[in-house]
Protein backbone atom coordinates (compact mmCIF):
# COMPACT_ATOMS: atom_id res chain seq x y z
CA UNK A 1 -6.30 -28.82 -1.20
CA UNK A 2 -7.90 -25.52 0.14
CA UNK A 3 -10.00 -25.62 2.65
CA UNK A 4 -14.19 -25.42 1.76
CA UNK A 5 -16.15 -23.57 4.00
CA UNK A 6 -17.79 -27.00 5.23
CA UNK A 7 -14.50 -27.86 6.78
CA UNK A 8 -13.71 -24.48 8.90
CA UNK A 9 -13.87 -24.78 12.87
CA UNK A 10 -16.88 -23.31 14.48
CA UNK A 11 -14.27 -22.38 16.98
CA UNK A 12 -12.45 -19.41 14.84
CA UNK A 13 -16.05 -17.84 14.70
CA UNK A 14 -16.93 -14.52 16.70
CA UNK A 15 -12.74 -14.39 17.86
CA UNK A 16 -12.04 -11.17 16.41
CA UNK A 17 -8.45 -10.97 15.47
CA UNK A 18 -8.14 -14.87 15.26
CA UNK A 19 -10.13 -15.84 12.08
CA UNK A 20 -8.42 -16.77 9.07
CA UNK A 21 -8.14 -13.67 6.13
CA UNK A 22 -7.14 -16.05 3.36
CA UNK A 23 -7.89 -19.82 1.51
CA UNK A 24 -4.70 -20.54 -0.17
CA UNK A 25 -6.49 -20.73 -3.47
CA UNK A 26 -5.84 -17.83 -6.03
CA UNK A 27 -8.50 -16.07 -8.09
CA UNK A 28 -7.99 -15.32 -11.79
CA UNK A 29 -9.20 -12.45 -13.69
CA UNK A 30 -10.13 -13.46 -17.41
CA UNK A 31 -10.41 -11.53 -20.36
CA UNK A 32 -14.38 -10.28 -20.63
CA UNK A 33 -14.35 -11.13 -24.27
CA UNK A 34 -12.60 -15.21 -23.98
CA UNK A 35 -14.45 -18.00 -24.51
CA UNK A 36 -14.75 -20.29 -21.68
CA UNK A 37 -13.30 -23.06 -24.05
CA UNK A 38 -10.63 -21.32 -25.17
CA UNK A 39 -9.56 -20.11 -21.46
CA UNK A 40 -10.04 -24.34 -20.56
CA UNK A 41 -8.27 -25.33 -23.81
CA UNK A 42 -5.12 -23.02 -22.80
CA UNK A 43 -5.23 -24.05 -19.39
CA UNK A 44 -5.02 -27.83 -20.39
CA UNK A 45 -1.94 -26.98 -22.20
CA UNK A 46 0.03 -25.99 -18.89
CA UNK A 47 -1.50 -29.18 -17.30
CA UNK A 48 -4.50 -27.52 -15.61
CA UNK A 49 -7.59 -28.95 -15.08
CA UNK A 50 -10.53 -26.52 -15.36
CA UNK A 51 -14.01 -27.44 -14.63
CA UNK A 52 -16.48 -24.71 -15.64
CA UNK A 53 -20.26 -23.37 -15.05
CA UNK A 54 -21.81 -24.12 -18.17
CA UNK A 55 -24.39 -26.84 -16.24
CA UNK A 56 -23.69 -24.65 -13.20
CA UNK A 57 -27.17 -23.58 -13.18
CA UNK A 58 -28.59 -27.19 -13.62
CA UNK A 59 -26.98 -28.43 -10.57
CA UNK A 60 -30.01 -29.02 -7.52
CA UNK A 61 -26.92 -28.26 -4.62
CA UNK A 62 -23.72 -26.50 -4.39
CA UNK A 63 -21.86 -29.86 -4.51
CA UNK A 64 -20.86 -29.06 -7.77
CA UNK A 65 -18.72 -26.31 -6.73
CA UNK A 66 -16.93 -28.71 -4.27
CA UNK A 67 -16.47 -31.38 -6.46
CA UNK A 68 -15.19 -29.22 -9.15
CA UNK A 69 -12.50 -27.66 -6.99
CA UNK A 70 -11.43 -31.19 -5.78
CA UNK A 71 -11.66 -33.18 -8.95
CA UNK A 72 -10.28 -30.53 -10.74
CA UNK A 73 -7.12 -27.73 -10.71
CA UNK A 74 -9.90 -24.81 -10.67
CA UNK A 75 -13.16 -23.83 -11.71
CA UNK A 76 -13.90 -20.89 -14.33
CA UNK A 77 -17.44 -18.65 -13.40
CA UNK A 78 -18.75 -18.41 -17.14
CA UNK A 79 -20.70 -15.41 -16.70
CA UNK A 80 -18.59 -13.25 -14.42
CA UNK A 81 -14.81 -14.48 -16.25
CA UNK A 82 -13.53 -15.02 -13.09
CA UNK A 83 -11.55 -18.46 -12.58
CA UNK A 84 -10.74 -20.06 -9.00
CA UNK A 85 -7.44 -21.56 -9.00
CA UNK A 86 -6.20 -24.68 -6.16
CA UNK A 87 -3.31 -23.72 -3.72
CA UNK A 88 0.22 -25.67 -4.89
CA UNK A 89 -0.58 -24.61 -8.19
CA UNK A 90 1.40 -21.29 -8.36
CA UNK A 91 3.79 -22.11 -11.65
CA UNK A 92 1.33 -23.12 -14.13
CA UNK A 93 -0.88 -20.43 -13.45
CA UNK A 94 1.69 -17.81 -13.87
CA UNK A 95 3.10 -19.50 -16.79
CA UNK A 96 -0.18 -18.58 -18.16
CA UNK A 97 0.14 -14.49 -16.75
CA UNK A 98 3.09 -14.51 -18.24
CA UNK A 99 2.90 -16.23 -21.77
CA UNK A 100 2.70 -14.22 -24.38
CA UNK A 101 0.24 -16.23 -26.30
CA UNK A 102 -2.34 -16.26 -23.43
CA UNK A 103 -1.35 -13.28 -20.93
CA UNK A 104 -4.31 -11.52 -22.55
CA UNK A 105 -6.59 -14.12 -21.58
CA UNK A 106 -5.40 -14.55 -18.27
CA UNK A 107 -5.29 -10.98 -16.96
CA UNK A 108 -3.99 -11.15 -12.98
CA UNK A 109 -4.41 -13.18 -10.06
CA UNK A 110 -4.92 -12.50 -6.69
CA UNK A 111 -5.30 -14.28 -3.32
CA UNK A 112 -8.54 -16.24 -2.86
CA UNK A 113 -10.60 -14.73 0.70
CA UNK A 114 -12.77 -16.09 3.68
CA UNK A 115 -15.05 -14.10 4.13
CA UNK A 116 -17.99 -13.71 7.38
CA UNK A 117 -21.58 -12.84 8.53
CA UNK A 118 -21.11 -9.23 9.79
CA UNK A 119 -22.63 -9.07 13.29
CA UNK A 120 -20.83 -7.56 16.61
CA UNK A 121 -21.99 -7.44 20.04
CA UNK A 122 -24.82 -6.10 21.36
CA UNK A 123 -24.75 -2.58 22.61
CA UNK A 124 -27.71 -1.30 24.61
CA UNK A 125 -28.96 2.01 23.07
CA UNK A 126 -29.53 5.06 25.38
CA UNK A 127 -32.49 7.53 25.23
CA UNK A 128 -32.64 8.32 21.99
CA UNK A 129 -34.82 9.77 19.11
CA UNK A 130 -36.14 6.51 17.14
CA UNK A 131 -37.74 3.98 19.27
CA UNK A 132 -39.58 0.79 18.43
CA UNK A 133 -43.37 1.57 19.08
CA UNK A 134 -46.78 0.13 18.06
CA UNK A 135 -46.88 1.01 14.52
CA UNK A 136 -42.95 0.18 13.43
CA UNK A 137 -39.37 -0.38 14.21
CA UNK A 138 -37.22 2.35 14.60
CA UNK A 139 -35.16 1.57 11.56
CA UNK A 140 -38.35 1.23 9.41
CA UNK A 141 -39.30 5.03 10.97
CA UNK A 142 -36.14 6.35 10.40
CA UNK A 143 -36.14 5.70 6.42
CA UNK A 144 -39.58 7.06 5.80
CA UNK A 145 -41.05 3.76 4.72
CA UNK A 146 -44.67 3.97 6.27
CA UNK A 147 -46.34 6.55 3.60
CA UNK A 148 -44.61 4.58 0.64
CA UNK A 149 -47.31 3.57 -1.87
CA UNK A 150 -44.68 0.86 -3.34
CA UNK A 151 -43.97 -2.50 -1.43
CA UNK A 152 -41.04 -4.10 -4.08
CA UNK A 153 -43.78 -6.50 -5.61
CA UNK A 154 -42.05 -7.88 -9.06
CA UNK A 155 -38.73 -6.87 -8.13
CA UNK A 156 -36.25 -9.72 -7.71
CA UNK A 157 -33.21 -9.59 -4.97
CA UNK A 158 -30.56 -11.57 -4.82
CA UNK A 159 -29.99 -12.32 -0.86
CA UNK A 160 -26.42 -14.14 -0.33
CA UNK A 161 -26.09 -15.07 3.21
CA UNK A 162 -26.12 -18.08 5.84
CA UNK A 163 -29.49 -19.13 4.06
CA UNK A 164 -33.34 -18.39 4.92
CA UNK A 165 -35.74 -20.01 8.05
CA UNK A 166 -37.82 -21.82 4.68
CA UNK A 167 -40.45 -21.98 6.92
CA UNK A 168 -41.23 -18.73 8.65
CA UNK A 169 -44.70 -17.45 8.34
CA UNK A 170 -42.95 -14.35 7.60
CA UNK A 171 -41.49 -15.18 4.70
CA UNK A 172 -41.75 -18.44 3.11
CA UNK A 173 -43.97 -16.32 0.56
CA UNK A 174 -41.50 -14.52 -0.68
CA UNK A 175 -38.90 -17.11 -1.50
CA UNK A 176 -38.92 -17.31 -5.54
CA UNK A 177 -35.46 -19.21 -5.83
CA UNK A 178 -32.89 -20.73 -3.67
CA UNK A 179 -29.70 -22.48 -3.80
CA UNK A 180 -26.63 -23.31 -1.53
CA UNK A 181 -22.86 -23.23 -2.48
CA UNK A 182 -21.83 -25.02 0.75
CA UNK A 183 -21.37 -28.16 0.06
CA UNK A 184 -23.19 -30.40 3.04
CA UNK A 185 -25.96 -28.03 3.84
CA UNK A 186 -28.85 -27.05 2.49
CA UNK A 187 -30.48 -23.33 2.00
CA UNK A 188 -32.28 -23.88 6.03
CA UNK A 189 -30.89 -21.06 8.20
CA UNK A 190 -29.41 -22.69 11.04
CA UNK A 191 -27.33 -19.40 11.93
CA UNK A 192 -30.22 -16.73 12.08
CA UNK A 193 -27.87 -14.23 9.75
CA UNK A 194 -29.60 -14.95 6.56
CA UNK A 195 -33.04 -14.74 8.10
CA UNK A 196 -32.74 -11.69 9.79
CA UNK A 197 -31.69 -10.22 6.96
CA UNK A 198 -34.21 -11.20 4.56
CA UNK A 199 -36.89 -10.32 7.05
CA UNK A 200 -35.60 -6.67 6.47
CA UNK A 201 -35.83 -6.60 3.43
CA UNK A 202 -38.79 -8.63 2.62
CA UNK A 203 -40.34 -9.14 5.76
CA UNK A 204 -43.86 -6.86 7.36
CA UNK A 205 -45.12 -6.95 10.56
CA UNK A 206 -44.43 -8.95 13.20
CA UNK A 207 -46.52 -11.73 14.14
CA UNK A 208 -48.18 -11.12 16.92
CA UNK A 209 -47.23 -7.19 17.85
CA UNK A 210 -48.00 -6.46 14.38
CA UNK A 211 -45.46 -3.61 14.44
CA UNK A 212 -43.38 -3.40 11.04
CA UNK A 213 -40.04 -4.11 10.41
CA UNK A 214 -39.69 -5.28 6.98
CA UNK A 215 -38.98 -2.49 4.03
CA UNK A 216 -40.47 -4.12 0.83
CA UNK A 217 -42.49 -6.73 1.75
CA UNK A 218 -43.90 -8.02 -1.55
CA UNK A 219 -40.23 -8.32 -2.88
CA UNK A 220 -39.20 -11.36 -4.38
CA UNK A 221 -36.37 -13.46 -2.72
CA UNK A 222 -33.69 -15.30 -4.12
CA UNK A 223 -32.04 -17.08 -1.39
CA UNK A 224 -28.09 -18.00 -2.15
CA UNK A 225 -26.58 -19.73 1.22
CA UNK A 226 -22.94 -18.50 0.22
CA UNK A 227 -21.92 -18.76 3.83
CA UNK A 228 -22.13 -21.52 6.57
CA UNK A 229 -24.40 -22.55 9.74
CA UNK A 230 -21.13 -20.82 11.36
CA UNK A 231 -21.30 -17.80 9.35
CA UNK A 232 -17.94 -18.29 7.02
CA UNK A 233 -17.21 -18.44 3.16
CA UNK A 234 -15.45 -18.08 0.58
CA UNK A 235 -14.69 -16.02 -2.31
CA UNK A 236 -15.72 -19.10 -4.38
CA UNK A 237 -18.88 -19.54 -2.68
CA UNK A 238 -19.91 -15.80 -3.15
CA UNK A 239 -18.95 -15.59 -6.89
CA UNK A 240 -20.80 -18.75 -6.96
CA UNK A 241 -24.08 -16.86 -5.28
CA UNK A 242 -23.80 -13.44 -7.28
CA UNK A 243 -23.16 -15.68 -10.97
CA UNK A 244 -26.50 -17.60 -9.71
CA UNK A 245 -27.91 -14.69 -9.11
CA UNK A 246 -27.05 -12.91 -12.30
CA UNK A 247 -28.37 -16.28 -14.11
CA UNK A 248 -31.74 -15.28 -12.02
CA UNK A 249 -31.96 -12.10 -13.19
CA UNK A 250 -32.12 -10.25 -9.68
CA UNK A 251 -32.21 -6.42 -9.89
CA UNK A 252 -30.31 -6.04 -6.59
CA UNK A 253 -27.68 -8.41 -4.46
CA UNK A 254 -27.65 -7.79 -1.09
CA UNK A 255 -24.14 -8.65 0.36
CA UNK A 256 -24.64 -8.45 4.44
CA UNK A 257 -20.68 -10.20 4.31
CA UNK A 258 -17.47 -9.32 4.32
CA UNK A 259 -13.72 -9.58 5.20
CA UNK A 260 -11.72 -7.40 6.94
CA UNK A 261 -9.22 -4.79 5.00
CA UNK A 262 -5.68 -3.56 6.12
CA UNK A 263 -5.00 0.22 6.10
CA UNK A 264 -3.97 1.02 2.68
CA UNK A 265 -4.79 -2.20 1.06
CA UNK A 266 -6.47 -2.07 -2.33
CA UNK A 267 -9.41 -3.42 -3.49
CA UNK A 268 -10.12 -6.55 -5.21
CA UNK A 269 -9.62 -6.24 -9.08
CA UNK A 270 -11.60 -9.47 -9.42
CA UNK A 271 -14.49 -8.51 -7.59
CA UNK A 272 -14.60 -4.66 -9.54
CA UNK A 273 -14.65 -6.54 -12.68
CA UNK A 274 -17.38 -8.86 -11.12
CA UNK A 275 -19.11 -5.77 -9.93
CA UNK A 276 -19.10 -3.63 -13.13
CA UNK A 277 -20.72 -6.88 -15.24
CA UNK A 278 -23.70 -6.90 -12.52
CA UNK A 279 -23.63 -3.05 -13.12
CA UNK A 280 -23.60 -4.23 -17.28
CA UNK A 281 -26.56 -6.57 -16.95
CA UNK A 282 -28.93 -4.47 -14.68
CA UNK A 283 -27.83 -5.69 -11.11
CA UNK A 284 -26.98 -3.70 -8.26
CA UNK A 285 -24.70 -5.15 -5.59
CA UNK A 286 -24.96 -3.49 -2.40
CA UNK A 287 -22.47 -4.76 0.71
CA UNK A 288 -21.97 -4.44 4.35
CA UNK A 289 -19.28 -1.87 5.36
CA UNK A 290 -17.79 -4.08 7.98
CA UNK A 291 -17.97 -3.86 11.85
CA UNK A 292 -14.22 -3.97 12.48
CA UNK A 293 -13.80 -0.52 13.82
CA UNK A 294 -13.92 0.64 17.94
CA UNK A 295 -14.39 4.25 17.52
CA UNK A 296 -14.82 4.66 21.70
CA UNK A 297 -11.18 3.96 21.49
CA UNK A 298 -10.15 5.67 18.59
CA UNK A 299 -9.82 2.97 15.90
CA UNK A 300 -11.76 3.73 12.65
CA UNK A 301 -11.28 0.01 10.09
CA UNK A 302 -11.29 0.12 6.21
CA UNK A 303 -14.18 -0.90 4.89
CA UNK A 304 -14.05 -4.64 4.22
CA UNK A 305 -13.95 -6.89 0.86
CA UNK A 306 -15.95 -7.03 -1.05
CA UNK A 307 -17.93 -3.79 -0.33
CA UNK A 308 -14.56 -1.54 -1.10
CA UNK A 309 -14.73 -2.12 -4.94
CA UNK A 310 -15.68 1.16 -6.32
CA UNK A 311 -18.47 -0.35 -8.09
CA UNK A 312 -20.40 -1.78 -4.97
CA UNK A 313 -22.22 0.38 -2.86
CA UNK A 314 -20.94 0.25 0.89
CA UNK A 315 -23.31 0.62 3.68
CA UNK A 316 -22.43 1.93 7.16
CA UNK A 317 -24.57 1.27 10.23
CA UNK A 318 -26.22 4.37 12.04
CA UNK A 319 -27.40 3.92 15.89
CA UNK A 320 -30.83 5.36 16.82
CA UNK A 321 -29.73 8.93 17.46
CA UNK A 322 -28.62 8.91 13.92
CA UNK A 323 -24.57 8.74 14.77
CA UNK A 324 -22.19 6.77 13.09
CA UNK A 325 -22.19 3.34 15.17
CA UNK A 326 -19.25 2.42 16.93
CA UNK A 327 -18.18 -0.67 14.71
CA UNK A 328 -19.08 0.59 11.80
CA UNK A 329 -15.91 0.68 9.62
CA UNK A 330 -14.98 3.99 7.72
CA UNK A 331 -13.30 4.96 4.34
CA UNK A 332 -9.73 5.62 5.56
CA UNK A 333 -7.93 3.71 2.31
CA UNK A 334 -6.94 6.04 -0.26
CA UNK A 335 -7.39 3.60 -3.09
CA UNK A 336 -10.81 2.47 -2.91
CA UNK A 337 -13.08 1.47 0.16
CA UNK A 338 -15.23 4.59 0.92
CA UNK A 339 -18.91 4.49 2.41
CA UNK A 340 -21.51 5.15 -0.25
CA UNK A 341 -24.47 5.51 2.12
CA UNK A 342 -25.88 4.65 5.69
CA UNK A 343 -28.88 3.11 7.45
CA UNK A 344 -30.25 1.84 10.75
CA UNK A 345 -27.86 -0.63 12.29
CA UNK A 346 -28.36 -0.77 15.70
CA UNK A 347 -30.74 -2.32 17.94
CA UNK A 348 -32.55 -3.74 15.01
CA UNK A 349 -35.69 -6.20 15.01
CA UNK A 350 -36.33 -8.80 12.53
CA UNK A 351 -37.07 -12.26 11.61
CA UNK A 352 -34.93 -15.18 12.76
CA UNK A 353 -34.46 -18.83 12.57
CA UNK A 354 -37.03 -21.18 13.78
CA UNK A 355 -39.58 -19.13 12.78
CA UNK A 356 -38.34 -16.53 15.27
CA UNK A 357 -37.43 -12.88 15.57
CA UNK A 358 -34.40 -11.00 17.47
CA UNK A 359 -32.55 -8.07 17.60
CA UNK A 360 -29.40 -7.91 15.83
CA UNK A 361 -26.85 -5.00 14.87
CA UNK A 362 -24.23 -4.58 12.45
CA UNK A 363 -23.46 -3.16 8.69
CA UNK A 364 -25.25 -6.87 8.27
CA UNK A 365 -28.38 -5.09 9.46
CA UNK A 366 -28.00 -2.02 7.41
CA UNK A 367 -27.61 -3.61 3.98
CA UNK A 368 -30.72 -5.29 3.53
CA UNK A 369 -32.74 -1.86 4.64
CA UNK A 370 -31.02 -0.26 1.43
CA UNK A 371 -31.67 -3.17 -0.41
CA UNK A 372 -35.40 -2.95 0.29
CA UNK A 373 -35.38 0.69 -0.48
CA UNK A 374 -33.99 -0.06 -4.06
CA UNK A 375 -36.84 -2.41 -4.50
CA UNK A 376 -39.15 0.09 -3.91
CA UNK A 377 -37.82 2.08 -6.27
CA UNK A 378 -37.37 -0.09 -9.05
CA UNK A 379 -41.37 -0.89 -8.45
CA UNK A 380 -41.88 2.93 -8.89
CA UNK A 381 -39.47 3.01 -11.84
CA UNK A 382 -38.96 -0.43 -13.63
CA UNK A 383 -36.93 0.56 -16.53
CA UNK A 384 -34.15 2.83 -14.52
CA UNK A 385 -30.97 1.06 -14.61
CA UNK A 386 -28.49 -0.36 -12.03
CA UNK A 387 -26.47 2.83 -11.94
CA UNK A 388 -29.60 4.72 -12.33
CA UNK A 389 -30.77 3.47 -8.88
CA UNK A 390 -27.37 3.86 -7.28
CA UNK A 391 -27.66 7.46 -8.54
CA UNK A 392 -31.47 7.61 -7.12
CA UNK A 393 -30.31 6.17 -4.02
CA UNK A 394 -27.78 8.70 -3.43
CA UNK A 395 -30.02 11.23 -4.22
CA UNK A 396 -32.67 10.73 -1.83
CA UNK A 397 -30.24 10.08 0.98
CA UNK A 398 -31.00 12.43 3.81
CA UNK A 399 -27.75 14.53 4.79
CA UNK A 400 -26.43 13.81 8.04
CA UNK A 401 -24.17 16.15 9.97
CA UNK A 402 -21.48 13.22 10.37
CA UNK A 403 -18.70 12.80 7.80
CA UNK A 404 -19.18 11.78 4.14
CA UNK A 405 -16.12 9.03 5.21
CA UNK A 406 -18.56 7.63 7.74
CA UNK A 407 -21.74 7.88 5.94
CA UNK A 408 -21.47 8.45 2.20
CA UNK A 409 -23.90 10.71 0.81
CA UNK A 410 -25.95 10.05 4.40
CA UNK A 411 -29.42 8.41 5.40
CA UNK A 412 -30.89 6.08 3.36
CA UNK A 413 -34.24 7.72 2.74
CA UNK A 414 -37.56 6.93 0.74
CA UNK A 415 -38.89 9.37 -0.69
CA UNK A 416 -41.55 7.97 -3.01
């Protein structure tokens, strides 16, 4: 059987270069227009077991997503058309790519991903130009939050991470819905990850220094933990998240996640089509660039999976003189993987676990700051649509004299 993100080492965590890119389990691109009985039907005829979502949504844990993929040859993700296939299973499934009578049902396959809470190491910032004071964090100044007469109140993001600190003063208010998909654990942050990035989106002012950090603060959570207390996951435990998600109706899915991307390796097909039926039903997915790169050495990394799929928006991380961060990975792959936009991602406060708060940086740290910035304008503007707000996003970016393959259209900037 493939491994479940329950079962990974805490040891392969944080050793760059050593942790593991792939599961051994396939996923499966179906036909948008299949039912899910007729894909399980078809699949039963090649002897494979397929459990599928249909109760998905009913389930109180993310056992079910275990169980399935150990009692069972696979699971199919109702919503998204997406089916995860077990590892030793290689010649029924492409007897079904290849049959004539259900090759249109069963599109393509491709290898099944860990995937990783983006954060590097610390880097002390020199004198710069933003700097935490009394009023606000120097992210929070940076994207012209302060004068904003919008605070995200009624809009609904999707935050798929290590889990949430339920009990932080901060913001046990704004949870609305939560869920794990690691089977073992519950939705309790015991990484920090998760918290700190739901504190910038949702999050205000600090406790006691009352300075604020948090972008739309009456935003309603939805917490997914699609990763573990050690920060890994899986492809199945994210499309798990994002079809939860979908089923929740969030306007926005913040992705602070990723795994890292050869030079000139494509993008997932699975996750585009995933991306595009989010785009379909009013969802936004934006995703961490990835923090794979060493530019004080010369080495610029693709953007990561999943954020390289044309139809996700990919955050970069800027430091606090408005530069491209060292880690922050670039578009360098030809097919796919560019930047969309950039945001604060260095040196940045925010919530943590036990109802704490830390610094933290990383493309992690810059997602969630977009994210909040779509909520506030989907507060402003309820009725524009997902690639309406990518659009307004864009728009109101301020231009940045880096790049575009660093930083997209630039500055993630409100201007409402």
């Amino acid at each position: 059987m493939a491994t479940t993100p329950a079962q990974i080492p805490a040891r392969i965590i944080g050793e760059d270069g050593n942790k593991p890119r792939f599961t051994g389990r396939r996923l499966v691109l179906l036909n948008n227009t299949a039912k899910t009985s007729l894909i399980t039907s078809q699949a039963k005829k090649v002897s494979l077991k397929l459990a599928n979502t249909a109760d998905f949504n009913k389930s109180r844990t993310g056992d079910f997503l275990t169980t399935a993929l150990m009692q069972a040859d696979g699971i199919v993700f109702d919503k998204l058309k997406v089916a995860i296939i077990n590892e030793a299973l290689e010649e029924p499934m492409n007897h079904l790519l290849a049959s004539r009578a259900t090759a249109k049902n069963f599109l393509r396959s491709e290898a099944e991903r860990f995937l990783y809470a983006l954060t590097p190491g610390k880097k002390k910032p020199g004198k710069v130009p933003f700097t935490d004071n009394s009023t606000a964090t120097w992210g929070i100044q940076a994207v012209h939050v302060l004068t904003s007469n919008f605070n995200g109140k009624g809009v609904r993001v999707g935050l798929l991470d290590t889990g949430i600190d339920t009990n932080h003063p901060d913001l046990k208010a704004r949870i609305k819905g939560k869920k794990t998909f690691i089977s073992g654990q519950q939705v309790l942050d015991m990484n920090g990850h998760g918290t700190h990035c739901s504190g910038l989106v949702a999050g205000f002012t600090h406790a006691t220094r009352k300075f604020r950090y948090g972008v739309a603060p009456e935003a309603s959570l939805y917490i997914g933990k699609v990763l573990s207390n050690d920060g890994v996951g899986t492809d199945s435990s994210i499309l798990a998240g994002i079809e939860w998600a979908l089923h929740n109706k969030c306007q926005i899915i913040s992705l602070s996640l990723g795994g890292s991307m050869m030079p000139g390796e494509s993008y997932s097909e699975v996750y585009e089509s995933v991306a595009r039926e989010a785009l379909a039903n009013n969802c936004l997915i934006i995703a961490a660039a990835g923090n794979e790169s060493e530019r004080s050495r010369n080495k610029i990394a693709p953007v990561g999976h999943p954020a390289n799929c044309p139809s996700i928006m990919a955050v970069g991380a800027l430091t606090t003189t408005l530069g491209i961060a060292d880690f922050s990975c670039g578009g360098v792959n030809s097919e796919g993987g560019q930047v969309d936009i950039a945001a604060p991602g260095e040196n940045i406060w925010s919530t943590w676990k036990n109802k704490g708060y830390r610094r933290e940086s990383g493309t992690s740290m810059a997602t969630p700051i977009v994210a909040g910035l779509a909520a506030l304008i989907l507060q402003s503007t309820p009725k524009t649509s997902a690639a309406g707000l990518w659009m307004k996003l864009t728009q109101n970016a301020k231009r940045l004299p880096l790049p575009a393959s660093d930083s997209g259209a630039g500055l993630a900037y409100n201007r409402i």
